[in-house]
N, C-alpha and C. Protein backbone atom coordinates (compact mmCIF):
# COMPACT_ATOMS: atom_id res chain seq x y z
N UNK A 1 34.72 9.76 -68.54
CA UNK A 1 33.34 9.45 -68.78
C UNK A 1 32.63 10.63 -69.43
N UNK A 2 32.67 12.02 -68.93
CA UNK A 2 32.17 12.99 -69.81
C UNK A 2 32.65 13.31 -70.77
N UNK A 3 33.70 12.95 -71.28
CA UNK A 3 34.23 12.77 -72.53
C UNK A 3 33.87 12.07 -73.66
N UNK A 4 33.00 11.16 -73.07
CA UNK A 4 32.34 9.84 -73.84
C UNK A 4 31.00 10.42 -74.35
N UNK A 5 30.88 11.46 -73.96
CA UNK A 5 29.71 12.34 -73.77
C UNK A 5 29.01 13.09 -75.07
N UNK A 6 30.67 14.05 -74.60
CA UNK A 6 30.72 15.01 -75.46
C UNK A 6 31.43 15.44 -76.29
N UNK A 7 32.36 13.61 -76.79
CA UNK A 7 32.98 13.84 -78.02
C UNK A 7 32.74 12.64 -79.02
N UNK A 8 32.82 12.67 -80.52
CA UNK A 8 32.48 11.44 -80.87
C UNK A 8 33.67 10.66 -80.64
N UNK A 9 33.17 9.08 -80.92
CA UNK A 9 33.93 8.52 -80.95
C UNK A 9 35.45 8.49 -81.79
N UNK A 10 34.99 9.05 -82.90
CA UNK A 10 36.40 8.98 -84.20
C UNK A 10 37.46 9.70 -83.26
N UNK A 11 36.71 11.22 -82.56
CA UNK A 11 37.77 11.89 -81.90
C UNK A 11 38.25 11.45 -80.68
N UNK A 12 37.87 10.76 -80.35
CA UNK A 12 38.63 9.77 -78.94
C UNK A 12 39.55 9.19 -79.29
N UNK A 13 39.80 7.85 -80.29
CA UNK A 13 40.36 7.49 -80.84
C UNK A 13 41.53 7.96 -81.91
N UNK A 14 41.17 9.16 -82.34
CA UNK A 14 42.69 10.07 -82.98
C UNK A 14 43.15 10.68 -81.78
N UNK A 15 42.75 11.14 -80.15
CA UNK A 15 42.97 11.65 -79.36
C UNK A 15 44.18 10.13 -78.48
N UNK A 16 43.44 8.99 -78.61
CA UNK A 16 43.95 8.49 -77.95
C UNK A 16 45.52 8.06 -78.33
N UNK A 17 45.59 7.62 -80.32
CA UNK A 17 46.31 7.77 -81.02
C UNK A 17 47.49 8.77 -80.68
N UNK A 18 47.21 10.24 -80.15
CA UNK A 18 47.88 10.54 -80.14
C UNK A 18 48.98 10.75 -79.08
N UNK A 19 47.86 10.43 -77.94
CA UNK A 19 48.72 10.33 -76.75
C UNK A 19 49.99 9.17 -76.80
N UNK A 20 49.42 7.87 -77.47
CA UNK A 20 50.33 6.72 -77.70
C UNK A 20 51.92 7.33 -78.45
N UNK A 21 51.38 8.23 -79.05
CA UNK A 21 52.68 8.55 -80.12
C UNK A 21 53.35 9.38 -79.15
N UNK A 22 52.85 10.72 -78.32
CA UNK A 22 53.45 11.09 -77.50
C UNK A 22 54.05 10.14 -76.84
N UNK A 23 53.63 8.84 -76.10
CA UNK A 23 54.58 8.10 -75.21
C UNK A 23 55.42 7.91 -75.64
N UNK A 24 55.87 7.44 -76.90
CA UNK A 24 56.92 7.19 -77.69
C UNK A 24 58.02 8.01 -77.95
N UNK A 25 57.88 9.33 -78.26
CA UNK A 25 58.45 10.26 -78.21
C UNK A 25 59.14 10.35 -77.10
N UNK A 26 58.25 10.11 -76.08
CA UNK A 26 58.92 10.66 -74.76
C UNK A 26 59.75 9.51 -74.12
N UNK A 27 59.32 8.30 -74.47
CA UNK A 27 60.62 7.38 -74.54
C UNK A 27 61.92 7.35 -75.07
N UNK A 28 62.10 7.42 -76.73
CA UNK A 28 62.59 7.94 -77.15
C UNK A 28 63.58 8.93 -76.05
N UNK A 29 63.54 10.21 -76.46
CA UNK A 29 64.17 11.20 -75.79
C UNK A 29 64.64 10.70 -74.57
N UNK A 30 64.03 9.96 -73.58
CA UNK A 30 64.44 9.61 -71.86
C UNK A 30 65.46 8.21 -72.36
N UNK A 31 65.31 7.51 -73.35
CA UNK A 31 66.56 6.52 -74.15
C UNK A 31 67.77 7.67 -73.96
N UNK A 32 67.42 8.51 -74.98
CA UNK A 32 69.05 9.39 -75.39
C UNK A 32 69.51 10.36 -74.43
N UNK A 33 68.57 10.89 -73.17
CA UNK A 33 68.92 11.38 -72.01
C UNK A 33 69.95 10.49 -71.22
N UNK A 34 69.06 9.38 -70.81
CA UNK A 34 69.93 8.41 -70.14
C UNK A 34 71.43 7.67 -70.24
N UNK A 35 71.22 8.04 -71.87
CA UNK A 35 72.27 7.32 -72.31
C UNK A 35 73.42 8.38 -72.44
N UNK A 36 73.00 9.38 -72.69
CA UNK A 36 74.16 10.61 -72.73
C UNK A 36 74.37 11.05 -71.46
N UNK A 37 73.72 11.14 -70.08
CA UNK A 37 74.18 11.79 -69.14
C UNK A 37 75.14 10.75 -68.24
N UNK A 38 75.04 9.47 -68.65
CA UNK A 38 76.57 8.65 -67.80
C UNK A 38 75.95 8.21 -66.05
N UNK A 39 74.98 7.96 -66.04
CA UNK A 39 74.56 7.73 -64.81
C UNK A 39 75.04 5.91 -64.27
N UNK A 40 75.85 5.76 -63.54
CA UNK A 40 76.28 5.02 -63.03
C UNK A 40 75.57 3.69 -62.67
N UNK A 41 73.96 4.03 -62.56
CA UNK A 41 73.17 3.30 -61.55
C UNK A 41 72.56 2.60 -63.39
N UNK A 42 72.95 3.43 -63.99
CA UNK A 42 72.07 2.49 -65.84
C UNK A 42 73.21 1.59 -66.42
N UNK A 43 73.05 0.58 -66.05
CA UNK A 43 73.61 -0.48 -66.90
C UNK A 43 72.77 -1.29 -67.79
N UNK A 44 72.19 -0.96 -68.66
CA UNK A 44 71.37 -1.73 -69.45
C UNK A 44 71.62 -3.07 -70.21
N UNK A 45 70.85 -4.18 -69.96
CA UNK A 45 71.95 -5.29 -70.56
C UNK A 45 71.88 -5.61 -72.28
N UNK A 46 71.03 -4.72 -72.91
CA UNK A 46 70.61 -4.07 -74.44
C UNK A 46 71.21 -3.25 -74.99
N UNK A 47 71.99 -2.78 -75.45
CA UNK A 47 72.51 -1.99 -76.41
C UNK A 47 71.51 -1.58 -77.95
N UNK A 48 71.07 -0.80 -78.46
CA UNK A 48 71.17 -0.36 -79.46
C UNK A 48 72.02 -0.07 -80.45
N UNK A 49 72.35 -0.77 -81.81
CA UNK A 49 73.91 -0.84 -82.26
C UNK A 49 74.20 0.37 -82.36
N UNK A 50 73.57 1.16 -83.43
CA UNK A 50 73.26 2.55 -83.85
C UNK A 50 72.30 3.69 -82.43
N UNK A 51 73.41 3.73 -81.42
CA UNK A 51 72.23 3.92 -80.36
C UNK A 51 71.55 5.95 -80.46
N UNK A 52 72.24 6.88 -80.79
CA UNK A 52 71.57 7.85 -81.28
C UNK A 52 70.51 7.96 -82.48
N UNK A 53 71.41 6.83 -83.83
CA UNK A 53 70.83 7.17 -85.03
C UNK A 53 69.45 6.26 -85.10
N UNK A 54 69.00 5.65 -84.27
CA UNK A 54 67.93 4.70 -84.18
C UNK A 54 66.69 5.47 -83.61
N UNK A 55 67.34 6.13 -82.81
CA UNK A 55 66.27 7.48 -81.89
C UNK A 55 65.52 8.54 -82.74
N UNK A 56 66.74 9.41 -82.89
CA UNK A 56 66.44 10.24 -83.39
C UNK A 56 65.26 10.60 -84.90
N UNK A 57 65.43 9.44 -85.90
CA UNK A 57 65.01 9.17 -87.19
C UNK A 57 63.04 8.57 -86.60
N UNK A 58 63.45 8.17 -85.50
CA UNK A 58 61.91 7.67 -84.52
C UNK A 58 61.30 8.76 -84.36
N UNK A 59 62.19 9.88 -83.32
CA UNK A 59 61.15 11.17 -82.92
C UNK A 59 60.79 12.10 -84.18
N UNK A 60 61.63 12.24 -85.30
CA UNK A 60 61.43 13.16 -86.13
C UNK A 60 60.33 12.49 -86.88
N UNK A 61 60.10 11.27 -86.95
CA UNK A 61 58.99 10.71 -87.79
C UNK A 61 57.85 10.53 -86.84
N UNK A 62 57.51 10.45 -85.54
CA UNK A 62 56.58 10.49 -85.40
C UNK A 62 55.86 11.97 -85.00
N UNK A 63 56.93 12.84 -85.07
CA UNK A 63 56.38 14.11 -84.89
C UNK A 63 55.32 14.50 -86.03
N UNK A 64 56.27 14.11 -87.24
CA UNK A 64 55.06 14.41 -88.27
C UNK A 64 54.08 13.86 -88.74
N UNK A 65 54.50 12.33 -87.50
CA UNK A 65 52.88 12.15 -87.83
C UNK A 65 51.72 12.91 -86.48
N UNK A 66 52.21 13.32 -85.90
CA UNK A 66 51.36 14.48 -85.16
C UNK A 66 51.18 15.41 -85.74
N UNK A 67 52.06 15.93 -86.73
CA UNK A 67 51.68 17.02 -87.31
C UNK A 67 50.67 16.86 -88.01
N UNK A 68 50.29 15.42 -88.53
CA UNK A 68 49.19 15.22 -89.48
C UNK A 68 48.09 14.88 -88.50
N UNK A 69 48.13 15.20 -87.65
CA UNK A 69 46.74 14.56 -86.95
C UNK A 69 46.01 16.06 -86.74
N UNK A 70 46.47 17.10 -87.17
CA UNK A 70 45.84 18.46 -86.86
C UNK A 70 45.47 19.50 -85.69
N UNK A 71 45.83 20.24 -85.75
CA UNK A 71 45.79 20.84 -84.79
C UNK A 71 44.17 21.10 -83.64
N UNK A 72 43.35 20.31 -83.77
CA UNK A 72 42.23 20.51 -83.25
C UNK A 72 42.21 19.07 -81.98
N UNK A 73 43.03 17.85 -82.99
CA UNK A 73 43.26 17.04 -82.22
C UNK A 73 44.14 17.35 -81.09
N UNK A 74 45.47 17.75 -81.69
CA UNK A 74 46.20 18.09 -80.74
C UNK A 74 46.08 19.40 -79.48
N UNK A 75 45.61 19.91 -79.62
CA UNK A 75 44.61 21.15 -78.68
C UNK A 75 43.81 20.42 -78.17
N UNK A 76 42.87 18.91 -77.95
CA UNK A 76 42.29 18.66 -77.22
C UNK A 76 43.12 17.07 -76.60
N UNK A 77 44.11 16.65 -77.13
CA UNK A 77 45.11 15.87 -76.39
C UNK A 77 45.64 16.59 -75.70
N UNK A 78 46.03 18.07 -75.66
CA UNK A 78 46.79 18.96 -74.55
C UNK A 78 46.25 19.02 -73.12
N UNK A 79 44.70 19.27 -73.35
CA UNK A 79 43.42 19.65 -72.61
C UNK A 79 43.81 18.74 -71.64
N UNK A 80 44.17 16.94 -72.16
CA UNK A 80 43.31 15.61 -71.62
C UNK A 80 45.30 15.51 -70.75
N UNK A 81 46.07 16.20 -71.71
CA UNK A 81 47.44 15.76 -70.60
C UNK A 81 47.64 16.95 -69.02
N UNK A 82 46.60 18.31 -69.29
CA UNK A 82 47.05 19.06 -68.92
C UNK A 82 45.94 18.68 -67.54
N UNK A 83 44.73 18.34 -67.76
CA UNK A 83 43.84 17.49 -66.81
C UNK A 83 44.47 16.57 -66.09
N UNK A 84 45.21 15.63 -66.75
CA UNK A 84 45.91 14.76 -65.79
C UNK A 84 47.11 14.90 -65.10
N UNK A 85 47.54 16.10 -65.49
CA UNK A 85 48.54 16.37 -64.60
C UNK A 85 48.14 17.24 -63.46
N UNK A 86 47.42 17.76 -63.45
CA UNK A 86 46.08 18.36 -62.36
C UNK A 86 45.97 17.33 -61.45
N UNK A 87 45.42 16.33 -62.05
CA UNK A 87 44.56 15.45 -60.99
C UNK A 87 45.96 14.58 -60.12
N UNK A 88 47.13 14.45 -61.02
CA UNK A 88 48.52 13.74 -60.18
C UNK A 88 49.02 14.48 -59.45
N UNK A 89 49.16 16.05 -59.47
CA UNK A 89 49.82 16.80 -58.84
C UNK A 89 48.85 17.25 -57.55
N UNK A 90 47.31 17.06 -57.90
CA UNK A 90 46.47 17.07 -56.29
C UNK A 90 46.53 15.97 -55.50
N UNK A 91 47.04 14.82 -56.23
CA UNK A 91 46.72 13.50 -55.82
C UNK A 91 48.27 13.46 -54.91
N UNK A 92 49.25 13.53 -55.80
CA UNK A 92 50.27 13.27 -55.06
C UNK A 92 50.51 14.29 -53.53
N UNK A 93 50.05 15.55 -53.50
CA UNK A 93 49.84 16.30 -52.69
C UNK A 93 48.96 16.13 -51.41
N UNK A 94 47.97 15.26 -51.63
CA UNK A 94 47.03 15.14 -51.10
C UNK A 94 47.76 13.51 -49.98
N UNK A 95 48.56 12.73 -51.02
CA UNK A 95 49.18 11.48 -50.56
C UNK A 95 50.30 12.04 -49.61
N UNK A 96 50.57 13.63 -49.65
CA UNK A 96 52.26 13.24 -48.91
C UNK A 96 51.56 14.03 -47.58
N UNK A 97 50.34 14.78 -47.72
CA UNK A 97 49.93 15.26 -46.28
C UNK A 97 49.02 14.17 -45.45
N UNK A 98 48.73 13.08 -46.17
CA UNK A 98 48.14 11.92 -45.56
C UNK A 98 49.04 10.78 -45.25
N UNK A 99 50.18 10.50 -45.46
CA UNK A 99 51.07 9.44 -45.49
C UNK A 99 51.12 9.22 -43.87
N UNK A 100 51.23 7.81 -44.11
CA UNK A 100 51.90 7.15 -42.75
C UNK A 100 53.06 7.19 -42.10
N UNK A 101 53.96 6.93 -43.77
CA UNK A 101 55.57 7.07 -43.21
C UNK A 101 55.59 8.42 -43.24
N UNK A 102 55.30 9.72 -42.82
CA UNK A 102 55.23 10.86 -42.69
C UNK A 102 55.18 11.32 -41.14
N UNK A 103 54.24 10.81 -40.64
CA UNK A 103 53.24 10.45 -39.64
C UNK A 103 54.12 9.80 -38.36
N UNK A 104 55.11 8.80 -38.90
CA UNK A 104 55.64 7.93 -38.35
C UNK A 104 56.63 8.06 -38.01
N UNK A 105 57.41 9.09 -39.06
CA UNK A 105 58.39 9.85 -38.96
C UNK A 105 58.74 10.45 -37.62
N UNK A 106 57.47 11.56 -37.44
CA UNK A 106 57.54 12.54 -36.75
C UNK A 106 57.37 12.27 -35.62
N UNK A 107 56.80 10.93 -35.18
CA UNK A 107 55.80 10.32 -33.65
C UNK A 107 57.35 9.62 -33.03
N UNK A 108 58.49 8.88 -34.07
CA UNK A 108 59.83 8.97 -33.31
C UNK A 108 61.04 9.80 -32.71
N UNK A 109 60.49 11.07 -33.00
CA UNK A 109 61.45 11.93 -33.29
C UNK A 109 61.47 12.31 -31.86
């Protein structure tokens, strides 16, 4: 909401742009992780025919299109990932000293 504030709109929208492309990326990459480390529990019922060369040609192209979004954008998409990982890492912290099954744990023991 204070964001709505004190940025225009155009820059919300190349901000938000860019987070989207980050997701992608980071899909991407967690595709060719998964698929290269042999984990037993991933049976995917999809194949990719070309399953590296389909990836890779993805992340290198959307990198540059981050590169074209400029560095002012991207310095304040950092801001907005580095905020939310703040607020998950108090949140989740805050969830494991309040938990029930925690709680519930300890009251059988």
């Amino acid at each position: 909401m204070l964001a709505l504030i004190f940025l225009k709109l155009e820059v919300l929208v190349e901000i938000a742009s860019v987070l989207l492309i980050l997701t992608y990326i980071l899909t991407n990459l967690a595709l060719l992780l998964m698929r290269k480390k042999n984990n037993s529990n991933y049976n995917p019922t999809f194949c990719a025919p070309p399953s590296p060369w389909l990836q890779l040609p993805g992340i290198v192209g959307l990198v540059a299109l981050l590169i074209q979004a400029g560095s002012m954008i991207i310095l304040l998409c950092s801001f907005f990932c580095m905020a939310a990982y703040i607020i998950y890492r108090s949140r989740t912290k805050h969830l494991r000293e309040n938990s029930i099954i925690g709680s519930s744990q300890d009251s059988t023991r």
